[in-house]
N, C-alpha and C. Protein backbone atom coordinates (compact mmCIF):
# COMPACT_ATOMS: atom_id res chain seq x y z
N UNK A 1 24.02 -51.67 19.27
CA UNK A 1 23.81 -50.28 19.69
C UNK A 1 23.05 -49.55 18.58
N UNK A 2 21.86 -49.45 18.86
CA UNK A 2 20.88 -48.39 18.04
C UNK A 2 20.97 -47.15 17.97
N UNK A 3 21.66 -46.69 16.67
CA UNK A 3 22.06 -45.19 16.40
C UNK A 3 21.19 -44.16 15.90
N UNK A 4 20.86 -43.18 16.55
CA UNK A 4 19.70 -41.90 16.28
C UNK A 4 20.07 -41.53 14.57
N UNK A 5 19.09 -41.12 14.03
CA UNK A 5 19.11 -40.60 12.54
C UNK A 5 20.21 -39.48 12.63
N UNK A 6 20.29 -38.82 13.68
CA UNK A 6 21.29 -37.16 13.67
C UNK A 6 22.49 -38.23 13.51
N UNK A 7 22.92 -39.46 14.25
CA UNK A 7 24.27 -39.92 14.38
C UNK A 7 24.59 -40.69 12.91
N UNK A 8 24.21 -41.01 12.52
CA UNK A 8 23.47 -41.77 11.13
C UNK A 8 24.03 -41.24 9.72
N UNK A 9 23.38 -39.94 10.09
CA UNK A 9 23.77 -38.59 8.68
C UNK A 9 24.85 -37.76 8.83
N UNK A 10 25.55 -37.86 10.09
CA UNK A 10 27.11 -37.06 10.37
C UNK A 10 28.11 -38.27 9.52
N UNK A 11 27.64 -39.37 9.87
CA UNK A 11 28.40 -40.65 10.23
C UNK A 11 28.95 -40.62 8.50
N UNK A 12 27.84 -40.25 7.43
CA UNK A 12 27.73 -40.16 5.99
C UNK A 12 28.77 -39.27 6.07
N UNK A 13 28.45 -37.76 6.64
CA UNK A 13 28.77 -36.63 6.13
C UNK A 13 30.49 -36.23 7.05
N UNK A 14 30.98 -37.14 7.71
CA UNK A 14 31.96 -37.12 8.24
C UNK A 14 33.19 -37.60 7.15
N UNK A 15 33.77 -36.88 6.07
CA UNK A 15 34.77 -37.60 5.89
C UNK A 15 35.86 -36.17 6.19
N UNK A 16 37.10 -37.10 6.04
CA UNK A 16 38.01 -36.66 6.04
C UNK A 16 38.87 -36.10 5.28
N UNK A 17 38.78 -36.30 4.55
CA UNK A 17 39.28 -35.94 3.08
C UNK A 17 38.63 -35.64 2.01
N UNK A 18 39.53 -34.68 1.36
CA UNK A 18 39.09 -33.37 -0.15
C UNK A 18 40.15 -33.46 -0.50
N UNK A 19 40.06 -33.58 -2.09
CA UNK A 19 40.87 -33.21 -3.07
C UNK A 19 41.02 -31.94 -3.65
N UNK A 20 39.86 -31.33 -3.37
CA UNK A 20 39.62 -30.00 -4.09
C UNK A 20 40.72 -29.26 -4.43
N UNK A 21 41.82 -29.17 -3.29
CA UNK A 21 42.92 -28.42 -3.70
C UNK A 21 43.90 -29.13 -4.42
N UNK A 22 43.55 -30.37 -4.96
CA UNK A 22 44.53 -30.92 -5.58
C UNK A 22 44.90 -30.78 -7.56
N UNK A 23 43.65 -29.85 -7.51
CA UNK A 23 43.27 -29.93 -9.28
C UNK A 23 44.61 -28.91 -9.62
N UNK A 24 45.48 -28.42 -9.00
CA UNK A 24 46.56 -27.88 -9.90
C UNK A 24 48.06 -29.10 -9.46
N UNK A 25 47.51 -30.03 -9.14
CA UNK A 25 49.10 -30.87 -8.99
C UNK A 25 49.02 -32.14 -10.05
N UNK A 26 47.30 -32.64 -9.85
CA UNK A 26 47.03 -33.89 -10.13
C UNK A 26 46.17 -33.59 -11.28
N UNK A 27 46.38 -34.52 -12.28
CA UNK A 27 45.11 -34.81 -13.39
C UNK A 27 43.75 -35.58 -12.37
N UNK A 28 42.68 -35.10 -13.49
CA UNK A 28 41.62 -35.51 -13.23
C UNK A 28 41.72 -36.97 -12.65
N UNK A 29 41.96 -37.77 -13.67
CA UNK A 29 41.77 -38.98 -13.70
C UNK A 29 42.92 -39.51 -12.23
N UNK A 30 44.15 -39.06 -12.05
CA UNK A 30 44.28 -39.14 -10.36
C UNK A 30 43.50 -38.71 -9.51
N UNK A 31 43.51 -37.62 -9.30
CA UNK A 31 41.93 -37.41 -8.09
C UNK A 31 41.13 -38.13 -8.15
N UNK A 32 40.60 -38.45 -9.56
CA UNK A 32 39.37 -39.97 -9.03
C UNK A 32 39.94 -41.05 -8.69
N UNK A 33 41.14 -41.45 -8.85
CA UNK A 33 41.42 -42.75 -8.21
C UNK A 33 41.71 -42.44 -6.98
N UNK A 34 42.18 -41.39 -6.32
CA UNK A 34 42.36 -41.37 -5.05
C UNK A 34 40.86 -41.13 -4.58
N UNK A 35 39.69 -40.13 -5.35
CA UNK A 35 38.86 -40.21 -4.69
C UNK A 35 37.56 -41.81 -4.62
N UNK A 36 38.03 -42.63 -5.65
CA UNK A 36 37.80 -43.58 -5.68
C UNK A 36 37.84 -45.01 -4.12
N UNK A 37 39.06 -44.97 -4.19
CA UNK A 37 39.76 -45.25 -2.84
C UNK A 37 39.02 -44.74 -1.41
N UNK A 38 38.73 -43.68 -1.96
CA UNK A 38 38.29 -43.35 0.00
C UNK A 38 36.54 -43.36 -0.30
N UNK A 39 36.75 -42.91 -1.36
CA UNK A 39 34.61 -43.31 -1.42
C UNK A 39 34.71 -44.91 -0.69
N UNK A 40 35.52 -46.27 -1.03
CA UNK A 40 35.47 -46.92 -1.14
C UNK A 40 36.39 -47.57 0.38
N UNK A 41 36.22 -46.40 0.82
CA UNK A 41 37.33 -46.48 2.19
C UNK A 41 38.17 -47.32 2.62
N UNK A 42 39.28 -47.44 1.00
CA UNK A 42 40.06 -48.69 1.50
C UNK A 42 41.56 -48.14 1.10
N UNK A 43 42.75 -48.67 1.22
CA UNK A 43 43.98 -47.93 0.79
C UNK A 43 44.30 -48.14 -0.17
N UNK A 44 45.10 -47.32 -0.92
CA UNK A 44 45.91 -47.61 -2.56
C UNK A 44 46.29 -49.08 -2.82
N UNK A 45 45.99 -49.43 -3.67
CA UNK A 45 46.64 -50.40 -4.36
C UNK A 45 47.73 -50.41 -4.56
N UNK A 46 48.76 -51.71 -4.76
CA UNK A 46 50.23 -51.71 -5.53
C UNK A 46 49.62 -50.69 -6.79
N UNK A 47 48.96 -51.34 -7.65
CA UNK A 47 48.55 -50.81 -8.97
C UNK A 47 48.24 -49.27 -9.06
N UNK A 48 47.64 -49.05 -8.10
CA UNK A 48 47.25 -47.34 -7.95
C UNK A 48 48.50 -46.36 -7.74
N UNK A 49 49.52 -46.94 -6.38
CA UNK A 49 50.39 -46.06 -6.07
C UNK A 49 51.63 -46.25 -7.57
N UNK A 50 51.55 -47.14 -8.14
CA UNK A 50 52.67 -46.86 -9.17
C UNK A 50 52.06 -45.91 -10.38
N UNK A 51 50.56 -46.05 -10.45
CA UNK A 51 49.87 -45.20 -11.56
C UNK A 51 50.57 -43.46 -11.34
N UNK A 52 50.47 -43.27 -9.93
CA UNK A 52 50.30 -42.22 -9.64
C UNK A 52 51.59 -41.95 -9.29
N UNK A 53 53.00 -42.61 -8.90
CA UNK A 53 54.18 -41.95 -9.07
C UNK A 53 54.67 -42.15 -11.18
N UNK A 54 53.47 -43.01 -11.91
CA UNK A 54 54.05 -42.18 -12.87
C UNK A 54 53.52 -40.92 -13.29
N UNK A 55 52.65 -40.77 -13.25
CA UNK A 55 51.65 -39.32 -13.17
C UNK A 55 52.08 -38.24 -12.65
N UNK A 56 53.52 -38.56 -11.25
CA UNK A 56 53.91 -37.22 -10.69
C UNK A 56 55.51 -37.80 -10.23
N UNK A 57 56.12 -37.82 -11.29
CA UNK A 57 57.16 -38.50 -10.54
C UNK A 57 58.12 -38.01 -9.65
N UNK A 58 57.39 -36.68 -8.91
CA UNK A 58 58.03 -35.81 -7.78
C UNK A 58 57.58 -36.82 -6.69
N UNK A 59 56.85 -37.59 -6.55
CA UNK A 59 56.31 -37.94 -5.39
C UNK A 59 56.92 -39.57 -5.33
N UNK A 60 57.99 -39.93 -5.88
CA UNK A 60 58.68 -41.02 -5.93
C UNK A 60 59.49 -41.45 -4.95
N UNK A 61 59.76 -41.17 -4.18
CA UNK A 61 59.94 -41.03 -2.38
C UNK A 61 59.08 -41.24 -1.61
N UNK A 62 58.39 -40.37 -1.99
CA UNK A 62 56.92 -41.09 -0.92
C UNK A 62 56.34 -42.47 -1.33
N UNK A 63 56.26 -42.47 -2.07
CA UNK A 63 55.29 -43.64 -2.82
C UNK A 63 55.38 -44.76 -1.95
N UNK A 64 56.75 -45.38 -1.73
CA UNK A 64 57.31 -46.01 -1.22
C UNK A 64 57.01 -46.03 0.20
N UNK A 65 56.91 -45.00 0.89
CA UNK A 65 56.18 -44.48 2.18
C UNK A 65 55.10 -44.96 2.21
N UNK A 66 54.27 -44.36 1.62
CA UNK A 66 52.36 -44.65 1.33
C UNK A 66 52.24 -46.44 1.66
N UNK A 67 53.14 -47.14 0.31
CA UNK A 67 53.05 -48.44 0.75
C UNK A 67 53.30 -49.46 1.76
N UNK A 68 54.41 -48.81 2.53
CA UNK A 68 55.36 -49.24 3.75
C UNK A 68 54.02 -49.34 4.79
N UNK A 69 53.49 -47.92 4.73
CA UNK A 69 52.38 -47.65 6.06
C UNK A 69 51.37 -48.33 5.88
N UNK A 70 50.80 -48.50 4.46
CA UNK A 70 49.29 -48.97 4.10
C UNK A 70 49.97 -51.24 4.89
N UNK A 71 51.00 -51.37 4.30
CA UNK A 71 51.32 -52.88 4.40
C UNK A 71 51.00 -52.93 6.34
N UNK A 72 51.74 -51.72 6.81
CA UNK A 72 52.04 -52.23 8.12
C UNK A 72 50.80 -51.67 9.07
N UNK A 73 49.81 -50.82 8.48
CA UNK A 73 48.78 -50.39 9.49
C UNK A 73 48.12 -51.11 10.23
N UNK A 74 47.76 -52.47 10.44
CA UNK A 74 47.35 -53.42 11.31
C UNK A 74 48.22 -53.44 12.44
N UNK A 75 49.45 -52.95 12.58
CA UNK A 75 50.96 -53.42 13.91
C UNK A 75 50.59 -51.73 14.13
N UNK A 76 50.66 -50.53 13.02
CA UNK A 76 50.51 -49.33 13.57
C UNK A 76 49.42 -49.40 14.55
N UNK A 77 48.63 -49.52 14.00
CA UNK A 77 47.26 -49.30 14.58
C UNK A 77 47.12 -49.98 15.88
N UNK A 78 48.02 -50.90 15.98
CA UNK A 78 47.63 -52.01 17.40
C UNK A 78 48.81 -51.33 18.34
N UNK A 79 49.65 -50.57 17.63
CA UNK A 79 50.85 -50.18 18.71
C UNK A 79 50.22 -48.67 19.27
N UNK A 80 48.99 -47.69 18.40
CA UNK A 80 48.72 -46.90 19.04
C UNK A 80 47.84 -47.21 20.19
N UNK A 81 46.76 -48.76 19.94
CA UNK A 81 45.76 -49.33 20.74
C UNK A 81 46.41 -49.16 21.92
N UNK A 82 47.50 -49.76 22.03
CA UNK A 82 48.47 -50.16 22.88
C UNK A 82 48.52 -48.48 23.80
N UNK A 83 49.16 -47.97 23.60
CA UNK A 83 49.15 -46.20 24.33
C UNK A 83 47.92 -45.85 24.69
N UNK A 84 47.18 -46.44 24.07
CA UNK A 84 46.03 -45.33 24.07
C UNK A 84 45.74 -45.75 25.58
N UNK A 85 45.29 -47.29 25.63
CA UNK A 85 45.24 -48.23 26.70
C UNK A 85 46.14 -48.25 28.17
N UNK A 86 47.07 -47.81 27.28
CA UNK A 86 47.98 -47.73 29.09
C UNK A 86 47.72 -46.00 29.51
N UNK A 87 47.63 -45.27 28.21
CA UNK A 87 47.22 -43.96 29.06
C UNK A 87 46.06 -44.12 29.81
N UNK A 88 44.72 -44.76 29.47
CA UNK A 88 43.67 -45.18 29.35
C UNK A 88 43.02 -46.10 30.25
N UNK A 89 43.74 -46.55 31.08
CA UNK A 89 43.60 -48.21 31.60
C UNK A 89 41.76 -48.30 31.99
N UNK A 90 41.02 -47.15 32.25
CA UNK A 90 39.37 -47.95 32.25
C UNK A 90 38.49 -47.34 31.07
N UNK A 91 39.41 -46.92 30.55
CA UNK A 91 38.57 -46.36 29.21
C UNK A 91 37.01 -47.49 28.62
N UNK A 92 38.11 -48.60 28.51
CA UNK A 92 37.17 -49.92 28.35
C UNK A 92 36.53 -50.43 29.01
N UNK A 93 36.57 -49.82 30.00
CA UNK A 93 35.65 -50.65 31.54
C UNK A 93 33.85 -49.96 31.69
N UNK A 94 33.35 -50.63 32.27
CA UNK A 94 32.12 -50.32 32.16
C UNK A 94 32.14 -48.71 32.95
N UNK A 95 31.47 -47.58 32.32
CA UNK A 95 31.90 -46.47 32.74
C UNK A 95 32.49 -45.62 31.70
N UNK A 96 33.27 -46.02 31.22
CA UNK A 96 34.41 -45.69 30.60
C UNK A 96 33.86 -45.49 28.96
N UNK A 97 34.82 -44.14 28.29
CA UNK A 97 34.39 -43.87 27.50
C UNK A 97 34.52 -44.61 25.85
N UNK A 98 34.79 -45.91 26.18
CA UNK A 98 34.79 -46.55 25.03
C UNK A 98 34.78 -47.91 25.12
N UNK A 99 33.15 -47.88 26.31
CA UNK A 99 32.58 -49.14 26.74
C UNK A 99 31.03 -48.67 26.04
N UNK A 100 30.30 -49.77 25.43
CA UNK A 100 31.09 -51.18 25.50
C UNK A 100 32.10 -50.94 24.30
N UNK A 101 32.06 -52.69 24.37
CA UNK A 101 33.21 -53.21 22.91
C UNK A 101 32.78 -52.30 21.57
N UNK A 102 32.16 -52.42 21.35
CA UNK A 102 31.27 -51.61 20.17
C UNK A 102 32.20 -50.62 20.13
N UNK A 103 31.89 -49.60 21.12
CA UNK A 103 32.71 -48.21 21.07
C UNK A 103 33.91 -48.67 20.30
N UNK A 104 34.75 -49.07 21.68
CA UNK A 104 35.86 -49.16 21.44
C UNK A 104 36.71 -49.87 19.89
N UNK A 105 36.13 -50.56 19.54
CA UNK A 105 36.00 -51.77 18.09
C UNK A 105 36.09 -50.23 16.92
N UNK A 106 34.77 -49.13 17.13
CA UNK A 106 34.48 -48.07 16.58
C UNK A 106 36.07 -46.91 16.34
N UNK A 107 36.59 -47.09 17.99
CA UNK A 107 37.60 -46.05 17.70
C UNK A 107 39.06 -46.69 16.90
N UNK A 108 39.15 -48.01 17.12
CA UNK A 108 40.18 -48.28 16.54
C UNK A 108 40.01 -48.26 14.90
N UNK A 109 39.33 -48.55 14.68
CA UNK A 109 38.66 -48.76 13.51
C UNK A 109 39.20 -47.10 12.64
N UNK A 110 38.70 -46.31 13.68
CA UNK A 110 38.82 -44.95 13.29
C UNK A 110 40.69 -44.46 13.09
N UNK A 111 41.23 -44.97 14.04
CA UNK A 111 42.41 -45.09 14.11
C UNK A 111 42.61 -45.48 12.70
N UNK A 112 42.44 -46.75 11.86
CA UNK A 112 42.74 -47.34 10.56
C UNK A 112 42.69 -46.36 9.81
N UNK A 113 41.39 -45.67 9.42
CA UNK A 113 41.07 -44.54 8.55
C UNK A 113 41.82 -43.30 8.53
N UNK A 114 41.98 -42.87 10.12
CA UNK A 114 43.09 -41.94 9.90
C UNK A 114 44.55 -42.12 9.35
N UNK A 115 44.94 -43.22 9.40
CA UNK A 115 46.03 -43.68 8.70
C UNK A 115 46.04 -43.99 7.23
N UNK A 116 44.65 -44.26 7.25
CA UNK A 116 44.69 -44.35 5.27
C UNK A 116 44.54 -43.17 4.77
N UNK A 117 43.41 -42.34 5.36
CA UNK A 117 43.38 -40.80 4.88
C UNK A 117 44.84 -40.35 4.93
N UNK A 118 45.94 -40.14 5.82
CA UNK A 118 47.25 -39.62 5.94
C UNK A 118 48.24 -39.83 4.53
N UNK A 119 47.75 -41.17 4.90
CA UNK A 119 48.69 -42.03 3.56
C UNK A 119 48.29 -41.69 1.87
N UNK A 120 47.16 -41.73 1.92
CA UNK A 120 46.76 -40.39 0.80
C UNK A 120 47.55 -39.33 0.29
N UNK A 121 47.34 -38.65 1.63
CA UNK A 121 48.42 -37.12 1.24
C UNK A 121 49.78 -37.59 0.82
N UNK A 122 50.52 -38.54 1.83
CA UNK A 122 51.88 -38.81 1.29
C UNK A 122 51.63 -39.30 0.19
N UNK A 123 50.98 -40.14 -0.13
CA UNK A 123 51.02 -40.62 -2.04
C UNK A 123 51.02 -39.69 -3.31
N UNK A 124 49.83 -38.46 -2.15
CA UNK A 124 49.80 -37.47 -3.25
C UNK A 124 50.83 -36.21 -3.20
N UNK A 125 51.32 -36.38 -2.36
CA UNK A 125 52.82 -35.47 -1.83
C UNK A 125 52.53 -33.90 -1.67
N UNK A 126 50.90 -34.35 -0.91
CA UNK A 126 50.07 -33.24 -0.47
C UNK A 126 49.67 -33.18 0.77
N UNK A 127 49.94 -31.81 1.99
CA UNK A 127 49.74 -32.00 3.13
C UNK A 127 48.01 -31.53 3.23
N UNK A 128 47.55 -30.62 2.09
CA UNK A 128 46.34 -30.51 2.04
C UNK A 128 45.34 -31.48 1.43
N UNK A 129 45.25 -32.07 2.19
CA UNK A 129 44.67 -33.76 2.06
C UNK A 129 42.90 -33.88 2.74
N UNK A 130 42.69 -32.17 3.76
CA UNK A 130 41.70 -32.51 4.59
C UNK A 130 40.56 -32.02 4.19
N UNK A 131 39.53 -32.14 4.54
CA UNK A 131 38.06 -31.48 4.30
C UNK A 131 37.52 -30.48 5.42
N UNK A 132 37.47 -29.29 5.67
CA UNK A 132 36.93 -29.11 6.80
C UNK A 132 35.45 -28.89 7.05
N UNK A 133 34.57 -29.31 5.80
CA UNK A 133 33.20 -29.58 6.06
C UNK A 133 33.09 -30.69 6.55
N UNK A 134 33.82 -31.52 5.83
CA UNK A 134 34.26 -33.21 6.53
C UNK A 134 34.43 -33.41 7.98
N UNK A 135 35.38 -33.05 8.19
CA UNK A 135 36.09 -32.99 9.51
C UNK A 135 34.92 -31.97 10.60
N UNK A 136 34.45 -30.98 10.46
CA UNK A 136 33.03 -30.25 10.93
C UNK A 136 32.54 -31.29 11.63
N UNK A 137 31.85 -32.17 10.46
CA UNK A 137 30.67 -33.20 11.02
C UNK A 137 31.42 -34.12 11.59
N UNK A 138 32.60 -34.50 11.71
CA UNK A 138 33.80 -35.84 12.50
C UNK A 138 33.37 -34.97 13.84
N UNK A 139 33.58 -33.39 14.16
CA UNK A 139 33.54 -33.19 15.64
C UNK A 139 32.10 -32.98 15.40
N UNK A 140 30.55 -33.07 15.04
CA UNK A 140 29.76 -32.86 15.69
C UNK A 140 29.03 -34.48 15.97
N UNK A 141 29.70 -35.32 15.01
CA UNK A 141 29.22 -36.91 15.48
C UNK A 141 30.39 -37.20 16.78
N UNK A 142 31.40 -36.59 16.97
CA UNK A 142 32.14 -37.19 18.06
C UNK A 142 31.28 -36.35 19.60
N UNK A 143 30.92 -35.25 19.02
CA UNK A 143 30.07 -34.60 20.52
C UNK A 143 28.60 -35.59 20.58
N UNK A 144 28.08 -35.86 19.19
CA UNK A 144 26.68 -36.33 19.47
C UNK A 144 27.28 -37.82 20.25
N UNK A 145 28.33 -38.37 19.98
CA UNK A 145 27.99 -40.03 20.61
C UNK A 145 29.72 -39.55 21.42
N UNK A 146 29.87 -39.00 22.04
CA UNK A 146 30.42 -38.27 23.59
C UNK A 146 31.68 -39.47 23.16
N UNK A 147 32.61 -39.43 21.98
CA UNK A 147 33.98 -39.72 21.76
C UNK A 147 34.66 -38.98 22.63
N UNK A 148 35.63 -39.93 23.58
CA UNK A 148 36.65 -38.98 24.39
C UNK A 148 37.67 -38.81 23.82
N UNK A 149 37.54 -37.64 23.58
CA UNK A 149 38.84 -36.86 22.25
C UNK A 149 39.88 -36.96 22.98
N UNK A 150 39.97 -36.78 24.04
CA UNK A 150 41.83 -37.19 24.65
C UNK A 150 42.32 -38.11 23.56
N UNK A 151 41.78 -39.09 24.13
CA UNK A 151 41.51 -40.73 23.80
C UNK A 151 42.25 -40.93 22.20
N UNK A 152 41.42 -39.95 21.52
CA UNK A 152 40.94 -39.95 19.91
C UNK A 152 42.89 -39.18 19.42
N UNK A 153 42.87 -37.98 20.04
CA UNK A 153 43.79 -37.31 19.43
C UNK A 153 45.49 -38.05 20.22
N UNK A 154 45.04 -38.34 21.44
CA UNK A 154 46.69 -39.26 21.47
C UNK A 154 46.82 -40.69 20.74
N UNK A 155 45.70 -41.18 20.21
CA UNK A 155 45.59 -41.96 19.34
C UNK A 155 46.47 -41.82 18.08
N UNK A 156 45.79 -40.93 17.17
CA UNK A 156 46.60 -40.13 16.07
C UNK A 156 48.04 -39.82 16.85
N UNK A 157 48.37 -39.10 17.60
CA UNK A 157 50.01 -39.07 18.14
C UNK A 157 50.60 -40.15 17.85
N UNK A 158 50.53 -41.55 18.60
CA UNK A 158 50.65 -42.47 18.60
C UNK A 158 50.98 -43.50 17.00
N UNK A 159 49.47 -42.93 15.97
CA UNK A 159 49.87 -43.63 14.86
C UNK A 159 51.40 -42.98 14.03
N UNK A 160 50.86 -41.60 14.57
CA UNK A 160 52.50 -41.10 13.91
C UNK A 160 53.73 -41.31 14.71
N UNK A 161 53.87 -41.56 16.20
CA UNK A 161 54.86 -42.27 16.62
C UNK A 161 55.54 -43.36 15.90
N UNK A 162 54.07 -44.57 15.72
CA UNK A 162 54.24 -46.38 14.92
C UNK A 162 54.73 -46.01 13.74
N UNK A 163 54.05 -44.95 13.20
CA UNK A 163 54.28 -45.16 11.83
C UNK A 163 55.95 -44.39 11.31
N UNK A 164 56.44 -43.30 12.15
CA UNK A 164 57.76 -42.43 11.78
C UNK A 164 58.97 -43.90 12.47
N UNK A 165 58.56 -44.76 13.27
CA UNK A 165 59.31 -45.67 13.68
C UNK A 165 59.69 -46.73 12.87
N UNK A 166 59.03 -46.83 12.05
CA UNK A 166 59.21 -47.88 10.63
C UNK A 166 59.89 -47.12 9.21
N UNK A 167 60.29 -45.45 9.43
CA UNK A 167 60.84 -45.06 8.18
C UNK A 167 62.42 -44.99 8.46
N UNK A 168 62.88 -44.74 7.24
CA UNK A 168 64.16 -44.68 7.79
C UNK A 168 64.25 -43.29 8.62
N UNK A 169 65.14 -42.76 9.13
CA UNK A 169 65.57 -41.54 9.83
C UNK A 169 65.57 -40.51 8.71
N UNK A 170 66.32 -40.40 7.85
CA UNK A 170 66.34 -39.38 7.13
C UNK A 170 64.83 -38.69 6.28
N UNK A 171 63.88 -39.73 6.24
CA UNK A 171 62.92 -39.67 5.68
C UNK A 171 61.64 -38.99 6.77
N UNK A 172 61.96 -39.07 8.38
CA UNK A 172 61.04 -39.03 9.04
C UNK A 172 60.31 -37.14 9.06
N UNK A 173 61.19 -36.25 9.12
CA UNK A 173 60.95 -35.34 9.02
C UNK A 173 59.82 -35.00 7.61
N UNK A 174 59.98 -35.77 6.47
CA UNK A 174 59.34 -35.26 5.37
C UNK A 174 57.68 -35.63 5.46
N UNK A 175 57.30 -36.94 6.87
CA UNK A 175 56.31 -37.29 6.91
C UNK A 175 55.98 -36.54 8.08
N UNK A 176 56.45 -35.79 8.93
CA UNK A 176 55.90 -35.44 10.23
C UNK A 176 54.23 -34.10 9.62
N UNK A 177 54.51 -33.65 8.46
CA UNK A 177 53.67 -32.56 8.50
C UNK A 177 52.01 -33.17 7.52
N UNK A 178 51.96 -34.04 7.63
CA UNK A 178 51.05 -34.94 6.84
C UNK A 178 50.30 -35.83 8.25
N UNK A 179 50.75 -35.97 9.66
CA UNK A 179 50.31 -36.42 10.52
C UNK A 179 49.62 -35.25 11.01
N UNK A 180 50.75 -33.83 11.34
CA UNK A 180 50.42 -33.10 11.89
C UNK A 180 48.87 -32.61 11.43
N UNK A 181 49.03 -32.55 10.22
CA UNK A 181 47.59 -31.88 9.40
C UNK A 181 46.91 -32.31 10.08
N UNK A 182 46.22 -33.90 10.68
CA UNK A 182 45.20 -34.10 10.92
C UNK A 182 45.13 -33.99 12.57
N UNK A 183 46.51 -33.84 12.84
CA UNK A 183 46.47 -34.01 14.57
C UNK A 183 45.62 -32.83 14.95
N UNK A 184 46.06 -31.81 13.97
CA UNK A 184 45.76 -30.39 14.27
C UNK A 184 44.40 -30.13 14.85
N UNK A 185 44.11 -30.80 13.16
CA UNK A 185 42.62 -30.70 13.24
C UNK A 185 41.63 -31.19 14.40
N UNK A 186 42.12 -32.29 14.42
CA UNK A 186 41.38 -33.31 15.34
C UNK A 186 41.42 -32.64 16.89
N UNK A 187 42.86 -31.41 17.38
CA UNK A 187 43.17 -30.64 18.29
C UNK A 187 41.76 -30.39 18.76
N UNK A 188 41.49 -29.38 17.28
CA UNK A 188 40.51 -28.48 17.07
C UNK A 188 39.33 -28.67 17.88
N UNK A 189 38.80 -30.12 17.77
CA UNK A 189 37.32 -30.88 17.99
C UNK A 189 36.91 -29.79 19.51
N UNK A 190 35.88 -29.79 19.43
CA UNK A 190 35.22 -29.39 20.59
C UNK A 190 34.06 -30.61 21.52
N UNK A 191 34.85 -31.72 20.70
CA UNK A 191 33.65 -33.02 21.46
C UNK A 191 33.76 -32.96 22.90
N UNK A 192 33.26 -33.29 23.85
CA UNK A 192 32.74 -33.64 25.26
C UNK A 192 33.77 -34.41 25.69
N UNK A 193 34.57 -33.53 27.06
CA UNK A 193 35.62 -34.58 27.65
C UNK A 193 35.23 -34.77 28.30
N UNK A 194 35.43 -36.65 29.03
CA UNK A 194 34.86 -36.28 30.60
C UNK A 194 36.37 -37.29 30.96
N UNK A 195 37.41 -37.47 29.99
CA UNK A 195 38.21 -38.27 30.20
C UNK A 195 39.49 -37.75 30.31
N UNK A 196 40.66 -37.91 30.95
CA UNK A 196 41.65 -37.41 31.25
C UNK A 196 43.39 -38.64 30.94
N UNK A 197 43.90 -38.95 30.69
CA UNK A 197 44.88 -39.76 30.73
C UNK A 197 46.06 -39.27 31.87
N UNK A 198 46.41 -40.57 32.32
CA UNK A 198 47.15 -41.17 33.92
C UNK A 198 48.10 -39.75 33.48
């Protein structure tokens, strides 16, 4: 699938995450490893998340979180596939808004990222985790290549369903507002529906 230059330069300018508000919690040298990590769009390390609960050892509860989710996001991610799909049943079908394979390969994919971006904030035991210049260009590349945001945002529901299902109970409440952040956002999008779920 041959992508226009406009889809190209959102695709750059789409992230999800800013630290900016983090320079009164975190030293320098944490923000670059977290911003390290997502330049590099991959999740914390064992080595990273212990750097950084010694660096803040308020966030020693979570930490433990961050790693739980980052180990299990392949089962998260396939248990939101899973919802998305039965809400969804021709989404994938020719027609359908996340045909072909490509698409669809694209949104799960996206699914992953939102879960590593999330897992961020819990590491950093920060719900302000988001970018909204970032997130801007996430809804004007999801209008330019017609993402069916239903699709997209019960997705995210879903990862925070998989993912509050693997903590213990007492802990689930402390992660619900670190999903919400991005559900919110993602609410927000003004991309192109033409899709509805059963």
């Amino acid at each position: 699938m041959e992508l226009s230059s406009t889809v190209r330069e959102l695709i750059i300018k789409a992230r999800i995450v800013s630290f900016e508000d983090w320079k009164t919690i975190h030293s320098p040298a944490i923000i670059e490893l977290f911003q390290s990590a997502d330049d590099r769009r991959v999740y914390l390390t064992d080595a990273e998340l212990d750097r950084i609960q010694t660096d803040l050892p308020t966030t020693s509860a979570l930490i433990p979180i961050a790693r739980l989710l980052r180990d299990a996001a392949t089962a998260i991610v396939d248990d939101a596939r899973t919802q998305v799909l039965k809400a969804f049943p021709e989404i994938t079908q020719p027609g359908g808004g996340l045909y072909p394979p490509e698409r669809s390969e694209a949104c799960w994919r996206d699914f992953w990222h939102f879960l590593r971006c999330v897992t961020y904030g819990i590491a950093g035991g920060s719900v302000a985790y988001t970018s909204d210049v970032g997130l801007h260009n996430m809804d004007l590349l999801y209008q330019e290549m017609q993402v069916p945001l239903a699709a997209m945002v019960l997705g995210l529901q879903e990862l925070k369903t998989a993912s509050l299902a693997r903590v213990e109970p007492d802990l689930q409440a402390d992660l619900v507002p670190y999903f919400d952040r991005l559900i919110d956002k993602l609410q927000s999008f003004k991309a192109i529906e033409k899709y509805e779920p059963l």
